[in-house]
Each structure stands twice: as structure tokens, then as C-alpha cells.
Protein backbone atom coordinates (compact mmCIF):
# COMPACT_ATOMS: atom_id res chain seq x y z
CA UNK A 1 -30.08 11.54 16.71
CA UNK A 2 -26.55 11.81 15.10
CA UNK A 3 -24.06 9.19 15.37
CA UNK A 4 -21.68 11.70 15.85
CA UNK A 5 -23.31 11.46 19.66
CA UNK A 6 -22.22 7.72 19.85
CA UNK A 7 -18.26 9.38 18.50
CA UNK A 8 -16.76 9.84 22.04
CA UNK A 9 -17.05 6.29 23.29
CA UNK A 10 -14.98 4.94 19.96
CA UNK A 11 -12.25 7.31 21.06
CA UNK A 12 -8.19 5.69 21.28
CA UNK A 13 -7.95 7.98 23.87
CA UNK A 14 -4.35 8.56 24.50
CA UNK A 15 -3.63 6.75 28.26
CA UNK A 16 -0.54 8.39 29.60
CA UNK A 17 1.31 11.65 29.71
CA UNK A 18 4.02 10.53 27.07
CA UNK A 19 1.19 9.59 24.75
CA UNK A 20 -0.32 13.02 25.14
CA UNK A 21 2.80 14.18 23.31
CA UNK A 22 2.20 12.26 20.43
CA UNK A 23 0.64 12.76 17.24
CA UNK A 24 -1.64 9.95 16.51
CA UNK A 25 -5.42 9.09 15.27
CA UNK A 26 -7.92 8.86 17.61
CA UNK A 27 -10.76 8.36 15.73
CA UNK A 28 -11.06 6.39 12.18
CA UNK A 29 -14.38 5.90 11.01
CA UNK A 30 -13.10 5.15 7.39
CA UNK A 31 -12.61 1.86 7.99
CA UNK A 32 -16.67 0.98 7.91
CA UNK A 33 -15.94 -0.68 11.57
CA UNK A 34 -18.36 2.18 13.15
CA UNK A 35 -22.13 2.50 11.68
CA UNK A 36 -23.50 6.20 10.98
CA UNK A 37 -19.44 6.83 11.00
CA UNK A 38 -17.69 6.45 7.90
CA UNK A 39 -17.19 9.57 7.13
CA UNK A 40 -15.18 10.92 10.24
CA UNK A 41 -11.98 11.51 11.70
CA UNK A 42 -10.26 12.72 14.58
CA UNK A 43 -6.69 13.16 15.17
CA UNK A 44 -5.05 14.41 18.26
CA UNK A 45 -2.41 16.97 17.16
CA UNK A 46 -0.93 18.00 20.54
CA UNK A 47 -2.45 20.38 21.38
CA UNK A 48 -4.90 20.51 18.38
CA UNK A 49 -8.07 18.13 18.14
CA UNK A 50 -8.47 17.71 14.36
CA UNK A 51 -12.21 16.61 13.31
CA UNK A 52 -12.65 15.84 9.81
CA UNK A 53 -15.70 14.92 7.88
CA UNK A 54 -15.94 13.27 4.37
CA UNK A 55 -20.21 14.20 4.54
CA UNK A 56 -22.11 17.14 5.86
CA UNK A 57 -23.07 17.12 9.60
CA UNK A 58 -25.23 19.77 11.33
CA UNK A 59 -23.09 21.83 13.36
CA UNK A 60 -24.55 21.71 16.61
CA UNK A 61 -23.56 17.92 16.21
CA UNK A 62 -20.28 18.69 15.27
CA UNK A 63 -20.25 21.39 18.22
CA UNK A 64 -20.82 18.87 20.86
CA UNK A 65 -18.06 16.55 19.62
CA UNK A 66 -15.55 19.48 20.09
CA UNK A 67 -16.98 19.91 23.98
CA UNK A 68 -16.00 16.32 24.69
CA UNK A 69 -12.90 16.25 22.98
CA UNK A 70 -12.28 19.67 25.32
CA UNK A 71 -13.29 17.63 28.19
CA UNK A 72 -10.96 14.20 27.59
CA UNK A 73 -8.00 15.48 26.43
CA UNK A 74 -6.05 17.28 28.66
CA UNK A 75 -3.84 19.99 27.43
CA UNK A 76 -6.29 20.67 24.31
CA UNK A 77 -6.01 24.25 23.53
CA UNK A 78 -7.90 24.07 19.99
CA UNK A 79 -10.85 21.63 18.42
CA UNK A 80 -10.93 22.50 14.83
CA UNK A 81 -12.78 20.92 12.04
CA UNK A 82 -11.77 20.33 7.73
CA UNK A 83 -14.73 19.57 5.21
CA UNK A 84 -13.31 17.62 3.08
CA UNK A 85 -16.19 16.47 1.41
CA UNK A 86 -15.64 20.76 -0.11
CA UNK A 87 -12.69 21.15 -2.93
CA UNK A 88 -10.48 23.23 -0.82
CA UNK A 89 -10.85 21.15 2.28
CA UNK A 90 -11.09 24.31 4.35
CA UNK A 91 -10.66 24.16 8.12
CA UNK A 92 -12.35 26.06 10.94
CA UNK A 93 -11.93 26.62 14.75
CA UNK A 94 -14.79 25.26 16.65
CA UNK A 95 -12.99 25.72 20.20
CA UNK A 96 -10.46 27.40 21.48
CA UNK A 97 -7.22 29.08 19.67
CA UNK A 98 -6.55 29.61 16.50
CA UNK A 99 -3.50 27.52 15.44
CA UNK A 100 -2.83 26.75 11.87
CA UNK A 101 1.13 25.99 12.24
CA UNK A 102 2.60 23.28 14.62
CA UNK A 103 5.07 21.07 15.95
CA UNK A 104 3.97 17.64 15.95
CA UNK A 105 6.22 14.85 17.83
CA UNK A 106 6.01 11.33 16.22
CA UNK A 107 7.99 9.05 18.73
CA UNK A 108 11.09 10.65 19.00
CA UNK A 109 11.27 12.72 15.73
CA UNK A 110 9.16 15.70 14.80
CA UNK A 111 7.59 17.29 11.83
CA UNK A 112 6.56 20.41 10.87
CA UNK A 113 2.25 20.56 10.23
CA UNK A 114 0.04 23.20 9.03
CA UNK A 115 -3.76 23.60 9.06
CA UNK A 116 -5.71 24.83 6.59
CA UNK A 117 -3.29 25.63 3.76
CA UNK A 118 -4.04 22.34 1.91
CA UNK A 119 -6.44 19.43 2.24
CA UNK A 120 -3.35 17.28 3.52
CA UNK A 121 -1.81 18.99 6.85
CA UNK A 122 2.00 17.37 5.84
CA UNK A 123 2.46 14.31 7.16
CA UNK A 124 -0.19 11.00 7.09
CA UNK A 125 0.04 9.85 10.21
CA UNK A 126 -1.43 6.38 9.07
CA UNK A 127 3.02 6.14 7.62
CA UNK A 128 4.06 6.07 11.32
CA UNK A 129 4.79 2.33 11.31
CA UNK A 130 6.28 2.22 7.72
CA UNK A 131 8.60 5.90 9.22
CA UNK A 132 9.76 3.41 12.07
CA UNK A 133 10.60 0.50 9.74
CA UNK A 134 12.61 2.55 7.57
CA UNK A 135 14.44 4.20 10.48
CA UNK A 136 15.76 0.32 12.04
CA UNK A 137 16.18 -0.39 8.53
CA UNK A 138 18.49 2.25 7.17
CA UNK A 139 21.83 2.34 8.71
CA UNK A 140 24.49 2.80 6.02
CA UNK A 141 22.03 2.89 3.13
CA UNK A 142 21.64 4.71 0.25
CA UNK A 143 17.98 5.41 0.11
CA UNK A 144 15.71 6.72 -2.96
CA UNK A 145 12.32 8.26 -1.51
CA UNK A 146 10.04 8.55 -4.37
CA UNK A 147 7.02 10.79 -4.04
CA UNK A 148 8.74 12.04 -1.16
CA UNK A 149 5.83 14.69 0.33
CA UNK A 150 7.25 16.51 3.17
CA UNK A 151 10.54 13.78 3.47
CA UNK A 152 8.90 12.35 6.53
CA UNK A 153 10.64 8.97 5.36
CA UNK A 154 13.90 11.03 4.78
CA UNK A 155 13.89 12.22 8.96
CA UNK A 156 13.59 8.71 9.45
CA UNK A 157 15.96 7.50 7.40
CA UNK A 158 19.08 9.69 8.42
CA UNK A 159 17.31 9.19 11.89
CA UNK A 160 18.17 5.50 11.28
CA UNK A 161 21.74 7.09 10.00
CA UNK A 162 21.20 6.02 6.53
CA UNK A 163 24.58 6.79 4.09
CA UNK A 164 22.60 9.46 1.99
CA UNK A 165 18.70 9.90 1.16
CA UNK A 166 17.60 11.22 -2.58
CA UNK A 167 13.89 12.70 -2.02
CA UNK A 168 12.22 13.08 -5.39
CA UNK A 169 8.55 14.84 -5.69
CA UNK A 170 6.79 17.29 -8.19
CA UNK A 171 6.30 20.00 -5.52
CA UNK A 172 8.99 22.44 -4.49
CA UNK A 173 6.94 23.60 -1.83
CA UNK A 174 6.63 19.99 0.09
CA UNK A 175 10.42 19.41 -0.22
CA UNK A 176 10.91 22.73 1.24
CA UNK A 177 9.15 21.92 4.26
CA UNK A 178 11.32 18.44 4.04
CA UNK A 179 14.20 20.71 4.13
CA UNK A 180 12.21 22.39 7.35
CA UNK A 181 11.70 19.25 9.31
CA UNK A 182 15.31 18.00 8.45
CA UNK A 183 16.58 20.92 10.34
CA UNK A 184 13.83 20.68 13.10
CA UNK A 185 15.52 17.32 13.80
CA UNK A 186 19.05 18.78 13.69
CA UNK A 187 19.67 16.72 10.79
CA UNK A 188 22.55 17.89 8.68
CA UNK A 189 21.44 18.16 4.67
CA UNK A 190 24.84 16.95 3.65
CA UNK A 191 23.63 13.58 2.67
CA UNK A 192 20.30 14.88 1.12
CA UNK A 193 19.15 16.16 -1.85
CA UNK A 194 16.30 17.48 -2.51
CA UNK A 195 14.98 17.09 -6.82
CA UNK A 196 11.78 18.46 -8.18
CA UNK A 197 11.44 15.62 -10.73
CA UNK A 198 8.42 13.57 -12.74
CA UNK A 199 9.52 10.27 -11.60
CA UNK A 200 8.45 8.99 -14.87
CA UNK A 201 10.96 10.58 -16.82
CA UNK A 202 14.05 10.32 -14.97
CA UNK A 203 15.05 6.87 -14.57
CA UNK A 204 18.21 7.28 -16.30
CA UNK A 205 19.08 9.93 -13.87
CA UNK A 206 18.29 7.53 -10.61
CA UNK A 207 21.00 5.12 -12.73
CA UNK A 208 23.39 7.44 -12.96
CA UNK A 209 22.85 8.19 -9.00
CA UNK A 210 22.56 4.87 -7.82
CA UNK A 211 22.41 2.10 -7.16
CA UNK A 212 20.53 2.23 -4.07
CA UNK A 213 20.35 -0.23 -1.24
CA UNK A 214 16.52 0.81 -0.14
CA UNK A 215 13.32 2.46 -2.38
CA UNK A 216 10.54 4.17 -0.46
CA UNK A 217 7.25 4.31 -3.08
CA UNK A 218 4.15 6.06 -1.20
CA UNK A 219 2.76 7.58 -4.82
CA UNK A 220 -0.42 9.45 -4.43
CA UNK A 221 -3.30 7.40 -5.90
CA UNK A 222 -4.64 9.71 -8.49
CA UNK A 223 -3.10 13.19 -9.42
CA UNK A 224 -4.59 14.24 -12.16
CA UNK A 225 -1.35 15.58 -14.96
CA UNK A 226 1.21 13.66 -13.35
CA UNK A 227 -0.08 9.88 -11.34
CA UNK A 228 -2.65 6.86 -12.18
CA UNK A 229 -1.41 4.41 -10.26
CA UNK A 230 -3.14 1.62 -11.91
CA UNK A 231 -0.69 2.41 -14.80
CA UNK A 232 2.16 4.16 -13.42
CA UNK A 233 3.34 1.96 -10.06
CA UNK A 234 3.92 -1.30 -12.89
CA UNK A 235 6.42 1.21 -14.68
CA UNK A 236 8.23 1.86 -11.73
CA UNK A 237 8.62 -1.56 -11.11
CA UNK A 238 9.96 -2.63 -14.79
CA UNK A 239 13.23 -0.37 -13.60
CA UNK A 240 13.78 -1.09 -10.50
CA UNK A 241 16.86 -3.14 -11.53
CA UNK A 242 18.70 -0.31 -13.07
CA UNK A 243 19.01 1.65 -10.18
CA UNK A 244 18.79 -0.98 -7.13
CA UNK A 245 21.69 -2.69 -5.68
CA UNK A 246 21.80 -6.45 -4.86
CA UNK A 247 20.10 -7.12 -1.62
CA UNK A 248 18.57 -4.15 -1.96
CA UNK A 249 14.95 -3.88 -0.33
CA UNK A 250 11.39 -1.97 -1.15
CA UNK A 251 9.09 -0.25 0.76
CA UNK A 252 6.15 -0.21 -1.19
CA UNK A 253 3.01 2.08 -0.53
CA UNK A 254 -0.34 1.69 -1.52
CA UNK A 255 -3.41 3.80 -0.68
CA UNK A 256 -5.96 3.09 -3.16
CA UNK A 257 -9.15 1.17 -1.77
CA UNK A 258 -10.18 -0.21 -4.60
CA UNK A 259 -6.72 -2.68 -5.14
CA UNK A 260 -5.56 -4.95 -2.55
CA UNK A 261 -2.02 -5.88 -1.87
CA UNK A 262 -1.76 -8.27 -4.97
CA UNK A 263 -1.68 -5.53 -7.08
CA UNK A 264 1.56 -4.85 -5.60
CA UNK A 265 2.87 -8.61 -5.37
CA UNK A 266 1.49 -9.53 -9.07
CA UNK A 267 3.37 -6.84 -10.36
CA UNK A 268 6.52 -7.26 -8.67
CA UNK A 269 6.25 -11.00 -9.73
CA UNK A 270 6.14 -9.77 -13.45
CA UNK A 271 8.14 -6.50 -13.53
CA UNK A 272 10.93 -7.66 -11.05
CA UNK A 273 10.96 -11.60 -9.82
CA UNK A 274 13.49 -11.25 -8.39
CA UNK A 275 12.58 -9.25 -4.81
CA UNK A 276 10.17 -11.21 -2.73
CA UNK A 277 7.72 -10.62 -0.09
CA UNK A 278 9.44 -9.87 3.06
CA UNK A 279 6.88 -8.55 5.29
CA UNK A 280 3.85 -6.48 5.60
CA UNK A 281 3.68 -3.15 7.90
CA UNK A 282 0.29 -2.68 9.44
CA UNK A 283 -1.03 1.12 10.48
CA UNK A 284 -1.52 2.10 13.65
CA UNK A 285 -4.31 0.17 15.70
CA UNK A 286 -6.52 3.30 15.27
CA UNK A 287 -7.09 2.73 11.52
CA UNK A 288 -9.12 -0.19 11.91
CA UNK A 289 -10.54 -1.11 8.39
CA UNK A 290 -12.98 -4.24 8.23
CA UNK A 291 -12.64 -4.21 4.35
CA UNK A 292 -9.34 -4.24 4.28
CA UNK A 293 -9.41 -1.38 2.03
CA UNK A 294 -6.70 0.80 3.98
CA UNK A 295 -3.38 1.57 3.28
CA UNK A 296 -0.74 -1.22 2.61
CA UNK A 297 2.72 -0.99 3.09
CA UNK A 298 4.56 -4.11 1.97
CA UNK A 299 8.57 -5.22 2.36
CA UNK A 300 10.31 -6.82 -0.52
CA UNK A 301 13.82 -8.02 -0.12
CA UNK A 302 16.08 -8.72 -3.69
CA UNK A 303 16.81 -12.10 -3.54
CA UNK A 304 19.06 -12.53 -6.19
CA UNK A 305 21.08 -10.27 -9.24
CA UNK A 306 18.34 -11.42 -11.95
């Protein structure tokens, strides 16, 4: 028998209407806590059940999942399923509608999602804690949001009514849609910009733009032509002091399961002594990881001009 049968009973089931409106994990069997379940997810994407598998599963397995998930979650209109373990990470409808664009509300802001255009649906929904530091930690800040994706931390930030946001990324198209979920939020663009940049080569221009009182880093891990973290977050970090103000803070992002936080902390303490561990941001309870190989999100706070 399939583990997938043992799935349901795993479940963070949201427990009250409100959290039916949320976006959220319900399921996160990367985190090696569940046997026979590594490679599966499930997030609830009101009013889209998202299965995803890292490994092949028969689908009459898979099938029976999507009947439960029908049957617990009110208000489900669609189960669909993404094989990600295939290059295009292509999803399909097991149940119910067809829906490949949404509205997805994360606490009180919302962002724009869609299935089956890309392997990643536009926001990572493993950020929300780090999207709710930065927005009670950006009033009257000028922030720099490097690999900015979709802007997610941008929302936040003029959420938080930050002075201005600079969003920097490789792909026109994601800072598009961060234009999109701006305005979903009624979020005037006046204080963003928007830069298709490689971050690499335009530190002088971040100079000549800042300083800024608060850095948002959530680099992919590998992206083959433009990031290797292993070499490129320490470079980053070596110039964080022309373009940071005093007191300024970091956000720090690291999703790469092979390094633990010290890679981050060792190479502050060598690039840039002088910002210090503030605090750590956990993810969600969902993404329970007993190897600690998750994402980390650390805080560092500038403790002096160096």
C-alpha cells in the first residue's frame, strides 16, 4: 500500500472559516518528518488544493488523495497535481475546475498566483513569516529587495509604509506581476521601482541609490548563467557597506539544504563584522524539517559605522 493512503491524517487542516481564506501549506513531507513521504506536498490555495510530488506515484493513489482533500476542505472547487520530479513541472486537474490564475490572500495582503505556467506558482509561501517581519519592520525605510521574484516582500514593505522599495531581479516578467500585485493591494508605485538588473554587476548603481536602511536577499540557490550561491551570496556581502545606512538591518534568505545558517553568519562575520545576529524567522509550523535542512531566514542589525 502507498503512503500516500497514510497523507490525510498528517494534514494542517485549516480550523476556522478565516483560515479557509488563507493561503498556507498543508502538507510538507520535505522535511523527512513523514516516512514513505518525502516527496509530497499539498498546499491549500483557496479554493485550489495543490498536490505536488518530487517522485512518481501511481495515479489511482494520487486519485484518492484528491477525494479526501474534496471531502475536508470545504469550499474546494479544484484538486490539481505538478510533477515536479518532470523539467517543466507541468500541472494537471485531478478534480474539479480548471483554474490556472488566482487570487491568493496571505493575512491581510494578496498576491497574484498562476498554475501551470512555471514550476514556481509566484509566491513561496514558506516567506510568509519573513513577508510579516518585513512589513512591522519597514515604516519609513528605504528598502533594497534583491532577487525580488514577484515583489511579495515589496507589498509588504509599503504595506508596513516603508519610505520607498527598489525591487531588483533578472526577469521582467516576475516584476511585472510585482507591478500586478502592487496594484491588487491598492498600493501606489510612486515609491517603487522596478530594475531588470544582474545584481552582480550593479553595485555602484545601488551606491548611487542608496543608502538603504533595510536589504531583503532571498537569491535562488542555483540558476544556472546568472546564481551559485556558494560563491555569489559572500560577494554580496563584501558591499553591503557601500550602499547600507548605519543601523541599517538584513534580511537574509537561504534555501539551499545542503548549508546551514553558518554559512550565512561566517560570512557576514568576514565580509561585514559589523551587523550582528539579531534574530532568526522560522516558517510556518507546516514546514516541519527534522534535518534542519529548510529554509532560513536570519535578522542582522548594523551595529556600528565600521
Amino acid at each position: 500500500m502507498s503512503a500516500l493512503s497514510h497523507l490525510s491524517k498528517y494534514l494542517h487542516l485549516p480550523s476556522t472559516p478565516g483560515d479557509l481564506l488563507q493561503a498556507q501549506r498543508l502538507f510538507h513531507g520535505r522535511g523527512r518528518a513523514y516516512p514513505g513521504l518525502n516527496h509530497v506536498t499539498v498546499d491549500w490555495l483557496p479554493p485550489v488544493a495543490l498536490i505536488t510530488l518530487f517522485a512518481s506515484e501511481k495515479r489511482e493513489d494520487v486519485e484518492r488523495v484528491a477525494d479526501e482533500l474534496l471531502a475536508l476542505i470545504p469550499h474546494c472547487k479544484s484538486v490539481q497535481l505538478q510533477l515536479r520530479y518532470q523539467l517543466a513541472g507541468p500541472v494537471d486537474v485531478i478534480r474539479g475546475e480548471v483554474i490556472d490564475q488566482l487570487v491568493i490572500q496571505e493575512q491581510d495582503l494578496k498576491f497574484y498566483l498562476r498554475l501551470g505556467q512555471a514550476k514556481n506558482t509566484g509566491l513561496f509561501l514558506d516567506m510568509k513569516n519573513g513577508r510579516q517581519w518585513v512589513q512591522a519592520h519597514s515604516k519609513d525605510q528605504r528598502v533594497l529587495n534583491l532577487f525580488a521574484y514577484t515583489c511579495g516582500f515589496s507589498v509588504a514593505a509599503i504595506a508596513g509604509q516603508a519610505k520607498s522599495v527598489l525591487n531588483v531581479d533578472m526577469s521582467s516578467s516576475a516584476l511585472t506581476v510585482g507591478r500586478e500585485n502592487h496594484r491588487l493591494n491598492q498600493q501606489s508605485l510612486e515609491a517603487v521601482r522596478f530594475e531588470k538588473l544582474n545584481i552582480f554587476k550593479s553595485f555602484s548603481r545601488f551606491k548611487k541609490r542608496g543608502p538603504f536602511d533595510l536589504l531583503i536577499c532571498d537569491p535562488p540557490t542555483l540558476q544556472k548563467g546568472s546564481v551559485d550561491i556558494i560563491k555569489d551570496y559572500p560577494k554580496i556581502c563584501r558591499h553591503l557597506d557601500e550602499f547600507m545606512a548605519a543601523n541599517s538591518r538584513l534580511l537574509l534568505c537561504l534555501n539551499a539544504p545542503e548549508l546551514g545558517r553558518d554559512f550565512l553568519i561566517n560570512h557576514l562575520a568576514e565580509c561585514a563584522p559589523n551587523y550582528q545576529l539579531d534574530e532568526e524567522i522560522k516558517p510556518p509550523e507546516a514546514y516541519l524539517d527534522v534535518e534542519d535542512k529548510g529554509l532560513k531566514v536570519l535578522c542582522f542589525k548594523r551595529v556600528c559605522n565600521g
